[in-house]
Protein backbone atom coordinates (compact mmCIF):
# COMPACT_ATOMS: atom_id res chain seq x y z
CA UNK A 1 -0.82 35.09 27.97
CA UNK A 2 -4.16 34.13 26.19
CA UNK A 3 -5.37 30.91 25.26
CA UNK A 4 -5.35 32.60 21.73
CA UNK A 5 -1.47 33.34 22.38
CA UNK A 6 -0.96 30.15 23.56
CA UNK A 7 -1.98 28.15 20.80
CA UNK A 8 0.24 30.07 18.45
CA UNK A 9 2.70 28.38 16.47
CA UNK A 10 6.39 27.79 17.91
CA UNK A 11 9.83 27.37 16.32
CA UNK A 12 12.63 26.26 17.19
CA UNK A 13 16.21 26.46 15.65
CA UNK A 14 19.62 24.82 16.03
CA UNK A 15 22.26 25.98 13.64
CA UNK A 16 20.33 25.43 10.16
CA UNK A 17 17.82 23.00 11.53
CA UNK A 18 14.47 24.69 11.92
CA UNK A 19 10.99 23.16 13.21
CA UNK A 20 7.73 24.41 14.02
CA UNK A 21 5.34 22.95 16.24
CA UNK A 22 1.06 24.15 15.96
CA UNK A 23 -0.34 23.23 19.13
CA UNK A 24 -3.53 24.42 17.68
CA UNK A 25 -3.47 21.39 15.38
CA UNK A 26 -3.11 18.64 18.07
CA UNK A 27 0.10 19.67 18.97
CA UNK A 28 2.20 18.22 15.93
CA UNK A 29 5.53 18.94 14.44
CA UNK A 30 4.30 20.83 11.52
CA UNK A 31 7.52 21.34 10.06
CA UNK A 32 11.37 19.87 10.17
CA UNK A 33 13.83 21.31 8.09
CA UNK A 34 17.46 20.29 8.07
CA UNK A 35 19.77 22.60 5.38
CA UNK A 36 16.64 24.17 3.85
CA UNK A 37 14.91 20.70 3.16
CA UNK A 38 11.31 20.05 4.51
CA UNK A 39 11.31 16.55 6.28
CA UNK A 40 7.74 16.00 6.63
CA UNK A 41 4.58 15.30 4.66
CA UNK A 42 2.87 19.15 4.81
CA UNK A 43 -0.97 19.68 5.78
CA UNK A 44 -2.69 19.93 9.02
CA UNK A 45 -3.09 16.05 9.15
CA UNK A 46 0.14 15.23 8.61
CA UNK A 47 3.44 16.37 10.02
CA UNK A 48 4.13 14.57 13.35
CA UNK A 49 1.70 14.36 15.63
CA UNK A 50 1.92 12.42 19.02
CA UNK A 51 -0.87 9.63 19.69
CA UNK A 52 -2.15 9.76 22.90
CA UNK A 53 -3.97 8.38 24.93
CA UNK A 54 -4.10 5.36 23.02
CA UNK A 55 -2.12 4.42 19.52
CA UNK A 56 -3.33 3.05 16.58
CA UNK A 57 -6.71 1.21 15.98
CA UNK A 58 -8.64 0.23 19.57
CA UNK A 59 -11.46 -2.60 18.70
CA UNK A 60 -14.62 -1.03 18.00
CA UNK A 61 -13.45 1.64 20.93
CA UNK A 62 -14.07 -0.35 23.82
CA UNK A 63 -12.14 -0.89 26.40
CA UNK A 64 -12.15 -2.24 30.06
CA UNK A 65 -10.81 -0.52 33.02
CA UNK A 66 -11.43 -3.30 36.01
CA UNK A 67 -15.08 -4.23 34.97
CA UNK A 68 -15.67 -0.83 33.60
CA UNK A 69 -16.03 -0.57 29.73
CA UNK A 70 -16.22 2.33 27.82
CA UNK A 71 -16.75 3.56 24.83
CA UNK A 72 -14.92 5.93 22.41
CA UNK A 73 -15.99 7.56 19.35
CA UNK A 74 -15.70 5.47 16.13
CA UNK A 75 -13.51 8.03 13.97
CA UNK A 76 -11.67 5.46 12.10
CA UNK A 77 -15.31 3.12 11.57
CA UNK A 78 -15.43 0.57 13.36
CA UNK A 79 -12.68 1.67 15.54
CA UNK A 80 -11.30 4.67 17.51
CA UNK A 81 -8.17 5.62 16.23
CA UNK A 82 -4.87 7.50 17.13
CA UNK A 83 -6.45 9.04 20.71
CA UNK A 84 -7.66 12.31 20.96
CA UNK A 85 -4.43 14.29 21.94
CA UNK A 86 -4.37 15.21 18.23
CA UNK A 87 -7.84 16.98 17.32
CA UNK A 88 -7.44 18.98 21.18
CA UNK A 89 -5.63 22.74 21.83
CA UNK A 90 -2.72 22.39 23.45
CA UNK A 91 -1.12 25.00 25.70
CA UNK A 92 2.34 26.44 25.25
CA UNK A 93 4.11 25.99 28.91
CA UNK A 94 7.54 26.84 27.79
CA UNK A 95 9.06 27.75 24.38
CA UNK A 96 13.29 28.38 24.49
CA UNK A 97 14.99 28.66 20.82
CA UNK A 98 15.80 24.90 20.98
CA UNK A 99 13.42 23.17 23.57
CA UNK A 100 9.69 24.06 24.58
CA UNK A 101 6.93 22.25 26.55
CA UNK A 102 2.85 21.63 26.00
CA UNK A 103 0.26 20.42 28.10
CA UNK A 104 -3.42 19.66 27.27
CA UNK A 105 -5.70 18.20 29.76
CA UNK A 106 -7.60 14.80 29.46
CA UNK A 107 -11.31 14.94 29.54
CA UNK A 108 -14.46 14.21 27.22
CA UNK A 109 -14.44 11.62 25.10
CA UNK A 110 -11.83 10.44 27.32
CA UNK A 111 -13.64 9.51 30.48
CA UNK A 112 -10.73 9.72 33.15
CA UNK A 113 -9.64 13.46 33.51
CA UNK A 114 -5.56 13.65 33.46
CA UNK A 115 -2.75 15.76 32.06
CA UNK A 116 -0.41 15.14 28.90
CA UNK A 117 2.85 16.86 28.80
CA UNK A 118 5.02 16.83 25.48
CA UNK A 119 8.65 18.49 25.52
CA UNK A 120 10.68 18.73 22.68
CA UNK A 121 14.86 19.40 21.99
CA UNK A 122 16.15 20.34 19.42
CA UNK A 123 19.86 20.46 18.09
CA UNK A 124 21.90 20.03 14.96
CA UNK A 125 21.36 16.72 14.63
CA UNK A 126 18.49 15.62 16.69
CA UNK A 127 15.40 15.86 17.67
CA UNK A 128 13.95 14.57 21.10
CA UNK A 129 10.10 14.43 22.10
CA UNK A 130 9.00 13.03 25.46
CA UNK A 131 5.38 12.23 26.56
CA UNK A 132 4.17 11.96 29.91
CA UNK A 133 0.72 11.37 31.33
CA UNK A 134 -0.57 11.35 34.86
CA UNK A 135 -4.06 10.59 36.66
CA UNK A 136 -6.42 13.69 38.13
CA UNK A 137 -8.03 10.65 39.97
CA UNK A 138 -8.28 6.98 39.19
CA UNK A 139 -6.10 5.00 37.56
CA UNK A 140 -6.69 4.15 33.90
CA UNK A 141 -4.80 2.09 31.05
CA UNK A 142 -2.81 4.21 28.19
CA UNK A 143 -1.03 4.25 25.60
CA UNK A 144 1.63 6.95 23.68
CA UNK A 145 3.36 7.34 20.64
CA UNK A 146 4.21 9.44 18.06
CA UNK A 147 2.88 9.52 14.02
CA UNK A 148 5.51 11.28 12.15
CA UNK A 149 4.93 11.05 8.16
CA UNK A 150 7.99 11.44 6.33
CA UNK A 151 7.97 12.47 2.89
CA UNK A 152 8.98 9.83 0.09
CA UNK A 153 10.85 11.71 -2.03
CA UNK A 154 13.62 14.28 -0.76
CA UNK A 155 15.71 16.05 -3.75
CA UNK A 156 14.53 13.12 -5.89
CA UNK A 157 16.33 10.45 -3.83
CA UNK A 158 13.39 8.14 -2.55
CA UNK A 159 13.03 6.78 1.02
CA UNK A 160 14.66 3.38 1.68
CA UNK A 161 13.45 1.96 4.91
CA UNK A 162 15.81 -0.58 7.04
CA UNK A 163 15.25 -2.05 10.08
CA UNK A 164 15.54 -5.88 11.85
CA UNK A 165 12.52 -6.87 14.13
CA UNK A 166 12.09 -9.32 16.34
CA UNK A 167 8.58 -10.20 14.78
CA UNK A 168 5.94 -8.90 13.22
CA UNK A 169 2.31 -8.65 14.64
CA UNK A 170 -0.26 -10.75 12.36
CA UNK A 171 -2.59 -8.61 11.19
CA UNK A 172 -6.68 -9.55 11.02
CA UNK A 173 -8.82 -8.90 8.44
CA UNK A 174 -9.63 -5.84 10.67
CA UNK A 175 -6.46 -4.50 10.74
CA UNK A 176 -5.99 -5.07 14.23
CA UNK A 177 -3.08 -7.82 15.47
CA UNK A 178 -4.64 -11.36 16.18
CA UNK A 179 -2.41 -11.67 19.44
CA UNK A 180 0.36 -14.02 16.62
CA UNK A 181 3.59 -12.64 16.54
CA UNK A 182 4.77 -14.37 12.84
CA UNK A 183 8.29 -13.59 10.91
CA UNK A 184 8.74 -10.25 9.61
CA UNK A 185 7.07 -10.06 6.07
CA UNK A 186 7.96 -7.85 3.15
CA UNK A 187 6.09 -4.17 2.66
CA UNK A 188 4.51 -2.64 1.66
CA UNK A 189 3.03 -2.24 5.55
CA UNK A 190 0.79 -1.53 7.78
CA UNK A 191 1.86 -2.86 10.27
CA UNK A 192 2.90 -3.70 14.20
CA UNK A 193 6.33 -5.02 14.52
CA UNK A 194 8.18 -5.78 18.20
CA UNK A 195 11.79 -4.89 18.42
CA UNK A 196 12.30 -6.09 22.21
CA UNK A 197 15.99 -4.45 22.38
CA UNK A 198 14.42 -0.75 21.66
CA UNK A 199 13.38 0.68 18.43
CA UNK A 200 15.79 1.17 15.60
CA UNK A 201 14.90 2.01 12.34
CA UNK A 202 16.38 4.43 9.88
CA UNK A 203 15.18 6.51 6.89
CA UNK A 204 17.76 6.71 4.11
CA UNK A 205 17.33 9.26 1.51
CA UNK A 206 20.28 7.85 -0.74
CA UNK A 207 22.58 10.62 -1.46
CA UNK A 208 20.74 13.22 0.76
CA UNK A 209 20.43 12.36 4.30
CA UNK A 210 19.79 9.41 6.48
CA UNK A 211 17.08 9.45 9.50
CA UNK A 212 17.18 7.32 12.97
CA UNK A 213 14.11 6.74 14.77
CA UNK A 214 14.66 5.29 17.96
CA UNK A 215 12.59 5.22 21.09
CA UNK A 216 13.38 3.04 24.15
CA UNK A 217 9.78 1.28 23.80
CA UNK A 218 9.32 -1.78 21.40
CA UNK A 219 6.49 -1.57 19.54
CA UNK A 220 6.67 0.21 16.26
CA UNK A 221 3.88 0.70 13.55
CA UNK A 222 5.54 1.38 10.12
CA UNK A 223 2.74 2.53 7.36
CA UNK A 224 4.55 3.19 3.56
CA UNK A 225 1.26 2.00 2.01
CA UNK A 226 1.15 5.86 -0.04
CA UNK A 227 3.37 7.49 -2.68
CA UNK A 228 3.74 10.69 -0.65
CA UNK A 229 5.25 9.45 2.69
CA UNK A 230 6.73 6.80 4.76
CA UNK A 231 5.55 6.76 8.40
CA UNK A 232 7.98 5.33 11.05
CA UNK A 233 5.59 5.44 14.74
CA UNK A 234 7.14 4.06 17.91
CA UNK A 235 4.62 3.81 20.82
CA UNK A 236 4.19 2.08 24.29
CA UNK A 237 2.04 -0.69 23.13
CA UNK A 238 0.68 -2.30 19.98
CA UNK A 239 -2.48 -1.37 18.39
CA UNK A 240 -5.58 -2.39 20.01
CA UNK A 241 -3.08 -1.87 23.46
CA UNK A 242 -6.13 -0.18 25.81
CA UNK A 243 -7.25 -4.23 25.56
CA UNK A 244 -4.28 -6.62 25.11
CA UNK A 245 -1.38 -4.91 26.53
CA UNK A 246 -2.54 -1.64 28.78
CA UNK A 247 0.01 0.51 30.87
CA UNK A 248 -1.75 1.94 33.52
CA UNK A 249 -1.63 5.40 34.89
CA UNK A 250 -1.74 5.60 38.28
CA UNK A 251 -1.52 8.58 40.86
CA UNK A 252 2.14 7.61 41.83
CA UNK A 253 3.09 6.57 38.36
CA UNK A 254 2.69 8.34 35.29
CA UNK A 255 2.98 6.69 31.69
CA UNK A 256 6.20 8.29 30.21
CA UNK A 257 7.67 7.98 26.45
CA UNK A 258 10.13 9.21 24.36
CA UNK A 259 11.81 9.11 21.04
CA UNK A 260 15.26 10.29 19.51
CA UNK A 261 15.52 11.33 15.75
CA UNK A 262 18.88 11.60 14.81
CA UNK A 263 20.10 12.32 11.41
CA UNK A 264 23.09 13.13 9.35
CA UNK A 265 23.88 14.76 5.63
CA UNK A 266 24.86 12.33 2.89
């Protein structure tokens, strides 16, 4: 198989739930239809994409590894934002009718060299996505996530977003959290919130369908700050993590996510 091949769109089906993922464009869930209705925002920046390895907005892309710091390229000025698992290739390592596999490996601007692995399963009423990264060498702090942007409006029933945090990060004047965890605040957000008993949060589309994102981690950015889409992102650390709150990769122990969408027909 050629890289060419590899990069090739993949879809996946369960009964009348279709999706389509374009490792070419960073590896994101291009497309989710349940019943003939498109769940996600459409263009090549939107979709779902997974956020590795680092989430969110890291401070003026520094960070320390030991008494290392690097820098990362300022694509969100003046921070690095989102990692770079989304602008690479990915490869196709397995595609089923309902489950596949993609790798891409770690390297320049990331300075450590590693692997990333995302799977995904599908079925009639879910969809699962699981991240993993490991260490070539040394060890180095991560983070992973996923970015999914849902679209406002399905069959003219608009998004209604509930969920109960435990807090809410305060956010700077730089849009990155001070290190104060305050009481939830109304939206519109854009915004860290903690839920230390897992992520739970569900999209309803009154009358059409209701969404459940959940994710074992506790950290979950929700952005509804546009007309066209509601974004619902559960991740392995806060923004700004490579600095506050790293996980680090090591040889023996990988960094390893996942999240659960599970929906049903109103």
């Amino acid at each position: 198989m050629s890289e060419s091949e590899r990069a090739e769109d993949v879809r996946l089906a369960a009964g009348d739930v279709e999706l389509t993922v374009a490792p070419a464009l960073g590896c994101r869930v291009s497309s989710l239809r349940v019943g003939g209705t498109e769940l996600l925002r459409q263009g090549e920046h939107h979709g779902c994409f997974p956020m590795v390895p680092w989430c969110g907005r890291t401070d003026r892309g520094t960070f320390l590894n030991g008494a290392v710091r690097h820098q990362l390229p300022l694509n969100a000025p003046p921070h690095a934002m989102h990692g770079t698992g989304r602008d690479a290739v990915w490869r196709t390592a397995r595609a089923g009718a309902s489950e596949a596999a993609f790798t891409y490996e770690l390297g320049d601007p990331w300075p450590y060299p590693g692997l990333v692995t995302q799977t995904l399963e599908l079925t009639e009423e879910s969809l699962t996505l699981r991240l993993g990264v490991e260490t070539y060498g040394d060890s180095f702090p991560a983070q992973a996530g996923w970015h999914p942007w849902f679209r406002r409006t399905l069959d003219g029933s608009a998004a209604v977003l509930d969920f109960t945090p435990g807090w809410q990060e305060e956010r700077g004047d730089d849009h990155l959290p001070t290190g104060r965890r305050i009481d939830p605040r109304p939206g519109p957000w854009d915004d860290c919130f903690g839920m230390p008993d897992g992520v739970d949060v569900t999209v309803t589309w009154p009358g059409v369908l209701a969404l459940t994102v959940t994710s074992p981690e506790q950290w979950v950015v929700v952005y509804d700050e546009q007309e066209a889409a509601v974004c619902v992102e559960p991740q392995s650390g806060p923004p700004n993590g490579l600095n506050t709150a790293p996980r680090l990769v090591t040889p023996i122990e990988p960094l390893e996510t996942a999240t659960t969408w599970t929906w049903r027909r109103l």
